[in-house]
PDB file of N, CA and C in Angstrom:
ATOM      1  N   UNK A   1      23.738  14.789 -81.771  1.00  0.00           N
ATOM      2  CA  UNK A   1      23.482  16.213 -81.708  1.00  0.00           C
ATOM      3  C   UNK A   1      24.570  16.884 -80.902  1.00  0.00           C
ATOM      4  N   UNK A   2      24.850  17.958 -81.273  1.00  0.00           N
ATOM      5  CA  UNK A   2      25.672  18.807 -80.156  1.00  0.00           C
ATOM      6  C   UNK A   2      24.985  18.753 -78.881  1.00  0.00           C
ATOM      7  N   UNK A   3      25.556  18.471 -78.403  1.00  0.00           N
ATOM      8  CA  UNK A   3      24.987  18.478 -76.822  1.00  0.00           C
ATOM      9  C   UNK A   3      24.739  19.701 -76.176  1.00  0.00           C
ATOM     10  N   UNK A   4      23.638  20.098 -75.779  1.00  0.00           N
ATOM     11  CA  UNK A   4      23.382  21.713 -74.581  1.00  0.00           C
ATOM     12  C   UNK A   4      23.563  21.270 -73.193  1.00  0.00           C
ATOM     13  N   UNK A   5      24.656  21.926 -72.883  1.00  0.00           N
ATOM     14  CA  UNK A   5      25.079  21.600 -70.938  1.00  0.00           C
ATOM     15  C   UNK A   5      24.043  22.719 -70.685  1.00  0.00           C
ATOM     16  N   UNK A   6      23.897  22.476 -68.889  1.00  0.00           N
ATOM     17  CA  UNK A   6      23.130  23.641 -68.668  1.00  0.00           C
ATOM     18  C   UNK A   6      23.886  24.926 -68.464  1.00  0.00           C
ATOM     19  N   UNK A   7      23.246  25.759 -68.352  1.00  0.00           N
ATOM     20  CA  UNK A   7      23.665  27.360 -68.519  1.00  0.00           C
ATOM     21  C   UNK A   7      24.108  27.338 -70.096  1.00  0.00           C
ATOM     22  N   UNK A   8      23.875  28.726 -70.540  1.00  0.00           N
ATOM     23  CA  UNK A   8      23.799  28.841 -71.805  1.00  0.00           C
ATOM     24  C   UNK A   8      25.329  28.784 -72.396  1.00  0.00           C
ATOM     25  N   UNK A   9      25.859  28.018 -73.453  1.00  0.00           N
ATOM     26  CA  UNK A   9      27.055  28.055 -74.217  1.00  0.00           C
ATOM     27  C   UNK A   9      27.328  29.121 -74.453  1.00  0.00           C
ATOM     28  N   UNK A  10      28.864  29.396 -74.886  1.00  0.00           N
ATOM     29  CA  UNK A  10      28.872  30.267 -75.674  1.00  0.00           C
ATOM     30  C   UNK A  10      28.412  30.726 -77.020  1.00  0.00           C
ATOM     31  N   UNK A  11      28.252  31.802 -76.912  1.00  0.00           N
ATOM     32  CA  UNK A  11      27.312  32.113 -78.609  1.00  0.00           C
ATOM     33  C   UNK A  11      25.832  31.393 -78.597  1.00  0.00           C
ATOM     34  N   UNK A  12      25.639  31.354 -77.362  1.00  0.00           N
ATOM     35  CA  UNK A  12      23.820  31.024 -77.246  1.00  0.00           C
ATOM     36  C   UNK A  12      22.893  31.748 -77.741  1.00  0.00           C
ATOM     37  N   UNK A  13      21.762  31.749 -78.345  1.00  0.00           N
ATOM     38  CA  UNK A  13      20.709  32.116 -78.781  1.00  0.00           C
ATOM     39  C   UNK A  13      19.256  31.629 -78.021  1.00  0.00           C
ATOM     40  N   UNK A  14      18.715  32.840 -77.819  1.00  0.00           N
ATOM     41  CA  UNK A  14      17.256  32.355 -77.194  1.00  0.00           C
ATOM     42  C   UNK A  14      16.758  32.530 -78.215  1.00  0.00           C
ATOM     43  N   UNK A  15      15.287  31.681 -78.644  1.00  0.00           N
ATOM     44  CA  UNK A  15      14.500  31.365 -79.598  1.00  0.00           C
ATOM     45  C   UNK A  15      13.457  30.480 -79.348  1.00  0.00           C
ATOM     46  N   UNK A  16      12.481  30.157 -80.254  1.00  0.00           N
ATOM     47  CA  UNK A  16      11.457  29.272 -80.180  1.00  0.00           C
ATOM     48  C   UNK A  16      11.549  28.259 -81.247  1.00  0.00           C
ATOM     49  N   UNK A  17      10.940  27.146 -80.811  1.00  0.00           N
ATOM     50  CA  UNK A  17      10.883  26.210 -82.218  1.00  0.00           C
ATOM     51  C   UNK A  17       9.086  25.924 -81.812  1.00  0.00           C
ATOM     52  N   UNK A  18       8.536  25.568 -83.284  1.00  0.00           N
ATOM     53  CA  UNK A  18       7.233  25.492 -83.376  1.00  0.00           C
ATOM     54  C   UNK A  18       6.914  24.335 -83.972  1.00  0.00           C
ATOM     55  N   UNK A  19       6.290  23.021 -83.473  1.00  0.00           N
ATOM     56  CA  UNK A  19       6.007  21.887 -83.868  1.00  0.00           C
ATOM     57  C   UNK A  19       4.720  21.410 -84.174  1.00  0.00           C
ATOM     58  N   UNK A  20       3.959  21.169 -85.218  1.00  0.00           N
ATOM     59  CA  UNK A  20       3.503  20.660 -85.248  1.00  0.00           C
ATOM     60  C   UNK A  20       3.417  19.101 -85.934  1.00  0.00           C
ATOM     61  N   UNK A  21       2.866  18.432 -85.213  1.00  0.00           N
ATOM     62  CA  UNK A  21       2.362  16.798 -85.285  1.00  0.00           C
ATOM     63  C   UNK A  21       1.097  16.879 -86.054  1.00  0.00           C
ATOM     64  N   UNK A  22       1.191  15.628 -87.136  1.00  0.00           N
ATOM     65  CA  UNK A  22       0.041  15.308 -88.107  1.00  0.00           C
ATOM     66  C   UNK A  22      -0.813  14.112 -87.259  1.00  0.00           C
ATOM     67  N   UNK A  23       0.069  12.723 -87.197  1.00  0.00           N
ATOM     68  CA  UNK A  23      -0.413  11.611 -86.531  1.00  0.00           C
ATOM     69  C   UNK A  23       0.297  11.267 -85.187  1.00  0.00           C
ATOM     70  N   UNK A  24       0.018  12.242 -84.371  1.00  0.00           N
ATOM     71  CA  UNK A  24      -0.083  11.936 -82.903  1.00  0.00           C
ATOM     72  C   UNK A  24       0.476  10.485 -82.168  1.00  0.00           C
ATOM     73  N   UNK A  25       0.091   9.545 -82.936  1.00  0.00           N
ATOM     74  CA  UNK A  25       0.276   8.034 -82.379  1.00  0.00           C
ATOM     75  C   UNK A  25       1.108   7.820 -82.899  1.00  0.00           C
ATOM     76  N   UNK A  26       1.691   7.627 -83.975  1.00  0.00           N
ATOM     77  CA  UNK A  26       3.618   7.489 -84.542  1.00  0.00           C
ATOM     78  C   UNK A  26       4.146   8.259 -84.521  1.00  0.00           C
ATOM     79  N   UNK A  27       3.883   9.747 -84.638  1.00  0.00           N
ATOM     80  CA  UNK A  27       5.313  10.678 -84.353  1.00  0.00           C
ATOM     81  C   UNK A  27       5.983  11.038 -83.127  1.00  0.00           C
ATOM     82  N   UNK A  28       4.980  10.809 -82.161  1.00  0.00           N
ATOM     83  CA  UNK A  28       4.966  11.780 -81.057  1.00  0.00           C
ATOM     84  C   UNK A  28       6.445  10.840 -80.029  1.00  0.00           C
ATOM     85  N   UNK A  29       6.493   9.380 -80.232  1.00  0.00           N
ATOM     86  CA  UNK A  29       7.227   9.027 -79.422  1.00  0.00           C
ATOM     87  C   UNK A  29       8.296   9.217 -79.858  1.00  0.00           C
ATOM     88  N   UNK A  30       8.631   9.282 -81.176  1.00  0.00           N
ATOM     89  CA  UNK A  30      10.043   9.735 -81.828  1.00  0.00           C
ATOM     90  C   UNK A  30      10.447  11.468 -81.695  1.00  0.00           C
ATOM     91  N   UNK A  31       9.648  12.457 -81.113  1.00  0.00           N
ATOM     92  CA  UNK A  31       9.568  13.576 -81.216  1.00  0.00           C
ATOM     93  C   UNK A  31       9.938  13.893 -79.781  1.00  0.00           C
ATOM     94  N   UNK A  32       9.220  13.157 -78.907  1.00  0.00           N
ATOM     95  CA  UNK A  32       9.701  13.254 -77.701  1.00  0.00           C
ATOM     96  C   UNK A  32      10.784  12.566 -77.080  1.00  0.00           C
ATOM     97  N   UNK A  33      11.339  11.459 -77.553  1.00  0.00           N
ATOM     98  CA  UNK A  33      12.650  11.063 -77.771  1.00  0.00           C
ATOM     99  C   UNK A  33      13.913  12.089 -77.998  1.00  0.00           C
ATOM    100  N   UNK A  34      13.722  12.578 -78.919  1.00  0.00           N
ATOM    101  CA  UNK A  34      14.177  13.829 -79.621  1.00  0.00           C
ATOM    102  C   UNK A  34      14.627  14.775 -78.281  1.00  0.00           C
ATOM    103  N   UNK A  35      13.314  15.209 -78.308  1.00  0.00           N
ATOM    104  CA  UNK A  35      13.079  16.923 -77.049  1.00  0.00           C
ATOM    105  C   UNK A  35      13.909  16.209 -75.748  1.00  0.00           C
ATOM    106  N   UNK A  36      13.960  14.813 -75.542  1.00  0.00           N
ATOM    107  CA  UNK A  36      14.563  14.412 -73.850  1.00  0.00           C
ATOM    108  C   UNK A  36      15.816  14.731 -74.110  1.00  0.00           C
ATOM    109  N   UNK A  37      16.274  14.297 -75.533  1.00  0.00           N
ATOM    110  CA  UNK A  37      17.871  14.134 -75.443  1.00  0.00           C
ATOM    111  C   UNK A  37      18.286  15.403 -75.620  1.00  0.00           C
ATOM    112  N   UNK A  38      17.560  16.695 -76.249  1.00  0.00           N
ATOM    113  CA  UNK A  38      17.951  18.091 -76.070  1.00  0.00           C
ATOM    114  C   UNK A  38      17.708  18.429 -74.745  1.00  0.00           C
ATOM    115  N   UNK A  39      16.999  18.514 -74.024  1.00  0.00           N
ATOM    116  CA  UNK A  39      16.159  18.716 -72.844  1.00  0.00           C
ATOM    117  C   UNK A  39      17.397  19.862 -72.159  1.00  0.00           C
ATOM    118  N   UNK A  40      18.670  20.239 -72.379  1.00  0.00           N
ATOM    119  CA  UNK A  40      19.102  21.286 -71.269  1.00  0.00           C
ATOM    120  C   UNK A  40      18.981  22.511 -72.636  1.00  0.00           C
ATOM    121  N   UNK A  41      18.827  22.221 -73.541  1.00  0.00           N
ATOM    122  CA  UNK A  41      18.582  23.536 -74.024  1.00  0.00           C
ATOM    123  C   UNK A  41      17.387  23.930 -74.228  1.00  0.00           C
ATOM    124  N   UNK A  42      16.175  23.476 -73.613  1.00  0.00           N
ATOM    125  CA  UNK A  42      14.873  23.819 -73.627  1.00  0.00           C
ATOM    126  C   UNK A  42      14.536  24.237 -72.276  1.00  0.00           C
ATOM    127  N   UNK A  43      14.409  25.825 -72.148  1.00  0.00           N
ATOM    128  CA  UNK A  43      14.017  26.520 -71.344  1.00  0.00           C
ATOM    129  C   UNK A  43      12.133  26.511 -71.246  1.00  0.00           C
ATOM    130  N   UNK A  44      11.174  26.132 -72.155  1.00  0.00           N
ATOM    131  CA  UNK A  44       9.909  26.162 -71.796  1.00  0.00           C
ATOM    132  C   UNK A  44       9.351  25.224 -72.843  1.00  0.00           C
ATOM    133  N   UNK A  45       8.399  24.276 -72.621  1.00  0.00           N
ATOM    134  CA  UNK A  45       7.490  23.384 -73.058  1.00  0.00           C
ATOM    135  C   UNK A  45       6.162  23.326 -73.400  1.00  0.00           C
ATOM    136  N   UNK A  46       5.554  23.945 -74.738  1.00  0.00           N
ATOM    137  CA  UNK A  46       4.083  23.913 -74.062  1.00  0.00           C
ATOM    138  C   UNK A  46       3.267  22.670 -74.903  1.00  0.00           C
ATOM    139  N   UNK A  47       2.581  22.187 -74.544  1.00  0.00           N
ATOM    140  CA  UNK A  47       2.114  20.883 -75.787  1.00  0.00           C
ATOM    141  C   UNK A  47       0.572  21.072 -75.785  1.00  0.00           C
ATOM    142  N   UNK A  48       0.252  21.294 -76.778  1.00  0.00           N
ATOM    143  CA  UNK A  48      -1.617  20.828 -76.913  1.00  0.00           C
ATOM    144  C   UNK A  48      -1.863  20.074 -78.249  1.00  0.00           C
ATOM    145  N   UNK A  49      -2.642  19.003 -77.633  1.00  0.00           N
ATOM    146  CA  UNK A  49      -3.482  18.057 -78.353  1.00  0.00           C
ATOM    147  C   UNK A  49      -4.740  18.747 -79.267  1.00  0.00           C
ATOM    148  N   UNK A  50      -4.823  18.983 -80.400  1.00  0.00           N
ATOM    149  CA  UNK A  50      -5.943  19.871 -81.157  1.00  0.00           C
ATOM    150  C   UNK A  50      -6.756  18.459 -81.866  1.00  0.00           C
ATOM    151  N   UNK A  51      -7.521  17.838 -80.881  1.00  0.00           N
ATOM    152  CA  UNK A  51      -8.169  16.466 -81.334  1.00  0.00           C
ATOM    153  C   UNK A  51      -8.984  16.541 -82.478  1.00  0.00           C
ATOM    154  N   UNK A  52      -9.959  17.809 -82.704  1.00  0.00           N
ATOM    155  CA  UNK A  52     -11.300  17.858 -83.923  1.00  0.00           C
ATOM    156  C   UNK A  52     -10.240  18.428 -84.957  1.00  0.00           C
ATOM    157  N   UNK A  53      -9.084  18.317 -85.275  1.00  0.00           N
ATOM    158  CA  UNK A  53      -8.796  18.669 -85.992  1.00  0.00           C
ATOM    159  C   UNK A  53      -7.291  17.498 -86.347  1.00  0.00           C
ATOM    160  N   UNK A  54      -6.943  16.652 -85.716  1.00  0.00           N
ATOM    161  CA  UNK A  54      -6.218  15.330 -85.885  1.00  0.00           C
ATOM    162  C   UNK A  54      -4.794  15.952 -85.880  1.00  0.00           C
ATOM    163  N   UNK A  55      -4.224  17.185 -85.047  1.00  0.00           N
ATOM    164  CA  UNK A  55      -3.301  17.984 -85.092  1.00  0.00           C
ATOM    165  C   UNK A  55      -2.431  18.291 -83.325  1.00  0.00           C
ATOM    166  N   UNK A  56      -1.494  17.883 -83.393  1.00  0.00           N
ATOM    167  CA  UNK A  56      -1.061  18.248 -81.504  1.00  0.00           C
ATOM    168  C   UNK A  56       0.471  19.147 -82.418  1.00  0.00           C
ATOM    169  N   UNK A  57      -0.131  20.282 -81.315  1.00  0.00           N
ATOM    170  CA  UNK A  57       0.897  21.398 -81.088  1.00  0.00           C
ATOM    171  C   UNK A  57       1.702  21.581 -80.465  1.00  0.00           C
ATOM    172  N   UNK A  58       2.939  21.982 -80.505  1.00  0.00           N
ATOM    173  CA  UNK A  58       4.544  21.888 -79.457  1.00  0.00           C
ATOM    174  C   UNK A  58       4.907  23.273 -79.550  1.00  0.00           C
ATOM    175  N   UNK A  59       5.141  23.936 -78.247  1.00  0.00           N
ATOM    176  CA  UNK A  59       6.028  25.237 -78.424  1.00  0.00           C
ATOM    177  C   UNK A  59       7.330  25.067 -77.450  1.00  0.00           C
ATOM    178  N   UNK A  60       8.227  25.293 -78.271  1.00  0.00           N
ATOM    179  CA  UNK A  60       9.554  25.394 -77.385  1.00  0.00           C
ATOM    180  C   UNK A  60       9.906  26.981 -77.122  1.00  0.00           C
ATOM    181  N   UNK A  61      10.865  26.942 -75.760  1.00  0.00           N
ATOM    182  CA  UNK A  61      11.331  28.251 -75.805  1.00  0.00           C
ATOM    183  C   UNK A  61      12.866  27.366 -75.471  1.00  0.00           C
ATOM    184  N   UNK A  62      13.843  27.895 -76.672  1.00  0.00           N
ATOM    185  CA  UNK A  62      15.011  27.267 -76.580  1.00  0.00           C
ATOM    186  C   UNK A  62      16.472  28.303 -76.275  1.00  0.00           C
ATOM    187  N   UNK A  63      17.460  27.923 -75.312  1.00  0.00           N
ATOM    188  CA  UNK A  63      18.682  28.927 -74.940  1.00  0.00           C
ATOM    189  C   UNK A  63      19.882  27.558 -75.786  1.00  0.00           C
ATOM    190  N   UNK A  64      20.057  28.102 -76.887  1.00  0.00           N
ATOM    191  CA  UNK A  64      21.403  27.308 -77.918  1.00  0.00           C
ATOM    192  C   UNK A  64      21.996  28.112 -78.721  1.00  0.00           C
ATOM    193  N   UNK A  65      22.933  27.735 -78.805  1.00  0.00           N
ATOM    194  CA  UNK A  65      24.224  27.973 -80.236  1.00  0.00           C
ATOM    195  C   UNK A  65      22.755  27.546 -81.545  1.00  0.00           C
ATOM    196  N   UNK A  66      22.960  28.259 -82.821  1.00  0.00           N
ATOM    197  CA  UNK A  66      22.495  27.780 -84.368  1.00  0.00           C
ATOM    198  C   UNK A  66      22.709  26.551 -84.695  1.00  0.00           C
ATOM    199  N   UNK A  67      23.732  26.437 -84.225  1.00  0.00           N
ATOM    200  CA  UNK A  67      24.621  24.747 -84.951  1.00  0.00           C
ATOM    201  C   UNK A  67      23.184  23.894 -84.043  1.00  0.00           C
ATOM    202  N   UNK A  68      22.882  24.142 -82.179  1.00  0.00           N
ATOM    203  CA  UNK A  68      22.416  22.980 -81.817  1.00  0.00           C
ATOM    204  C   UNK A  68      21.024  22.853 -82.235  1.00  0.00           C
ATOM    205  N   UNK A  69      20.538  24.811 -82.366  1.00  0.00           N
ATOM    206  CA  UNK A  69      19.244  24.776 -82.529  1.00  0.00           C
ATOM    207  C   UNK A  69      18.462  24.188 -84.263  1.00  0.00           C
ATOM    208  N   UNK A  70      19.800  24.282 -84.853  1.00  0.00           N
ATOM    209  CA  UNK A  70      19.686  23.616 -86.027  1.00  0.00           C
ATOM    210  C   UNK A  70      19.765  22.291 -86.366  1.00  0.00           C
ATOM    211  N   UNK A  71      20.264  21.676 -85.591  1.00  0.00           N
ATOM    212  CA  UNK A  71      20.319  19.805 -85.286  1.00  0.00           C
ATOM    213  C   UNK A  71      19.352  19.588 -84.955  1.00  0.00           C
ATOM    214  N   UNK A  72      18.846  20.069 -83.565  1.00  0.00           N
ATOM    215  CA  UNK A  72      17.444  19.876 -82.924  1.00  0.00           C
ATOM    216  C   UNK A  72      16.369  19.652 -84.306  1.00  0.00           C
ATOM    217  N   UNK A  73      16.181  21.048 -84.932  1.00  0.00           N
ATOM    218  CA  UNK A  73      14.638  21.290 -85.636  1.00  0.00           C
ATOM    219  C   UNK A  73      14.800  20.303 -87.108  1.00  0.00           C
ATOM    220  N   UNK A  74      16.355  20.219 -87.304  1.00  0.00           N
ATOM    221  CA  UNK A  74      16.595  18.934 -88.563  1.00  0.00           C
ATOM    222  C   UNK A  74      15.999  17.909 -88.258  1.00  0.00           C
ATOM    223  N   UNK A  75      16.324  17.605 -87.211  1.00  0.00           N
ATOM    224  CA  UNK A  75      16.208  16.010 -86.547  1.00  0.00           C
ATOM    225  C   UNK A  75      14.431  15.986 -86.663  1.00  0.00           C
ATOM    226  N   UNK A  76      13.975  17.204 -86.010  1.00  0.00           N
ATOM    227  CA  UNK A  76      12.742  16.593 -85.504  1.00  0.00           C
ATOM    228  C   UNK A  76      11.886  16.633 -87.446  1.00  0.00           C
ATOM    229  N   UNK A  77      12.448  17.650 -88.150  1.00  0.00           N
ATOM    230  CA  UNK A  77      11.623  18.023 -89.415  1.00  0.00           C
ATOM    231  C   UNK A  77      11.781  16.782 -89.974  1.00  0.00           C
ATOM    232  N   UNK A  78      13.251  15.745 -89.700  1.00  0.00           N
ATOM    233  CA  UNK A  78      12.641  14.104 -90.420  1.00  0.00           C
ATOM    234  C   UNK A  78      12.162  13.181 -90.367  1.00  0.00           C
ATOM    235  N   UNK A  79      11.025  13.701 -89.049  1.00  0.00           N
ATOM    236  CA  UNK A  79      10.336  12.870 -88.460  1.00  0.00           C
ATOM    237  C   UNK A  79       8.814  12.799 -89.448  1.00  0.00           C
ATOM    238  N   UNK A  80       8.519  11.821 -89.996  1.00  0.00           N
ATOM    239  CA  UNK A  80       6.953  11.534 -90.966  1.00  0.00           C
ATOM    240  C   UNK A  80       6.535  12.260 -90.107  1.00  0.00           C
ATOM    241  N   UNK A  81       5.444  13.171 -90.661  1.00  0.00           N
ATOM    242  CA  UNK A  81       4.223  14.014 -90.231  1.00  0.00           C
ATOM    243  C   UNK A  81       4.511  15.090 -89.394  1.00  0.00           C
ATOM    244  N   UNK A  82       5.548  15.587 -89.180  1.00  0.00           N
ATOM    245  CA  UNK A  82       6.128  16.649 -88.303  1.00  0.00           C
ATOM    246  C   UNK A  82       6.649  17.499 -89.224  1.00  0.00           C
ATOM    247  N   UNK A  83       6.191  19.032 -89.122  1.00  0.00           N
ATOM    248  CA  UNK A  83       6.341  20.476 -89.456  1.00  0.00           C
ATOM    249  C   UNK A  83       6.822  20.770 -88.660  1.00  0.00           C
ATOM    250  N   UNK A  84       8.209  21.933 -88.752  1.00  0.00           N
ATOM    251  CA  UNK A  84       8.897  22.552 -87.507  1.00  0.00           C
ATOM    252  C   UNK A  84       9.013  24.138 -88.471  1.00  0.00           C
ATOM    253  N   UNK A  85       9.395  24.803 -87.724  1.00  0.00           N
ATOM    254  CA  UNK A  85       9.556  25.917 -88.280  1.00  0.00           C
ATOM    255  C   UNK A  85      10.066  26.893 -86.159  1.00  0.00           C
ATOM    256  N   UNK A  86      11.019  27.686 -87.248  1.00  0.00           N
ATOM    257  CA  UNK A  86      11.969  28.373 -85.926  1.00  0.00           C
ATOM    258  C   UNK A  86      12.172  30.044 -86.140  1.00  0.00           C
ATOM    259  N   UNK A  87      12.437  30.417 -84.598  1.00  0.00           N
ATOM    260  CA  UNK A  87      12.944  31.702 -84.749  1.00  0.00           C
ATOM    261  C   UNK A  87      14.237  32.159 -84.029  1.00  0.00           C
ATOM    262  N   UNK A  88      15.219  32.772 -83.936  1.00  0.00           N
ATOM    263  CA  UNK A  88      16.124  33.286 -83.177  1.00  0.00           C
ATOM    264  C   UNK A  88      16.157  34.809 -82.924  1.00  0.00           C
ATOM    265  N   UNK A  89      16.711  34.885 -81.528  1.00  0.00           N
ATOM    266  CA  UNK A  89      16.975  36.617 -81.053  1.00  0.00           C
ATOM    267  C   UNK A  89      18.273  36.738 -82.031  1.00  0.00           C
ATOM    268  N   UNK A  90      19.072  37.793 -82.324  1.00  0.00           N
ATOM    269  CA  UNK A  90      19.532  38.462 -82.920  1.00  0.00           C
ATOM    270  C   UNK A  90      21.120  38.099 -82.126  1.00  0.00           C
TER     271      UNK A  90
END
């Protein structure tokens, strides 16, 4: 992946990425694998487990360039059972 140093790159973008997990017990360690090795371009984390419904939720608040925030949500969308879907500031 392009790597995020801290403080924002040039041509940074604040944005969110939105994750959801199908099967909790195989995706999640490859997903969070993922989020460590981005980890300086993730400004906020939120995670909930939605158990009666077999569903765990991820909200990122991310400061990147397109190129990284677009590696990031690739990477994680080829993960079995993981939906991502993103937004960027302008």
């Amino acid at each position: 992946m392009a790597t995020c140093s801290a403080g924002a790159p040039a041509g940074a973008r604040i944005g969110f990425v939105g994750i959801l997990i199908e099967d909790r017990h195989t995706a999640a360690p490859e997903v969070n694998r993922i989020l460590s090795e981005c980890g300086d371009c993730i400004r906020a984390r939120l995670g909930m487990p939605w158990r009666d419904r077999g569903v765990s939720v991820v909200t990122l608040v991310v400061e990147a360039t397109t190129d990284q925030i677009g590696e990031l949500t690739g990477r994680l969308g080829r993960v079995p059972g993981v939906t991502v879907k993103s937004g960027l500031s302008r």
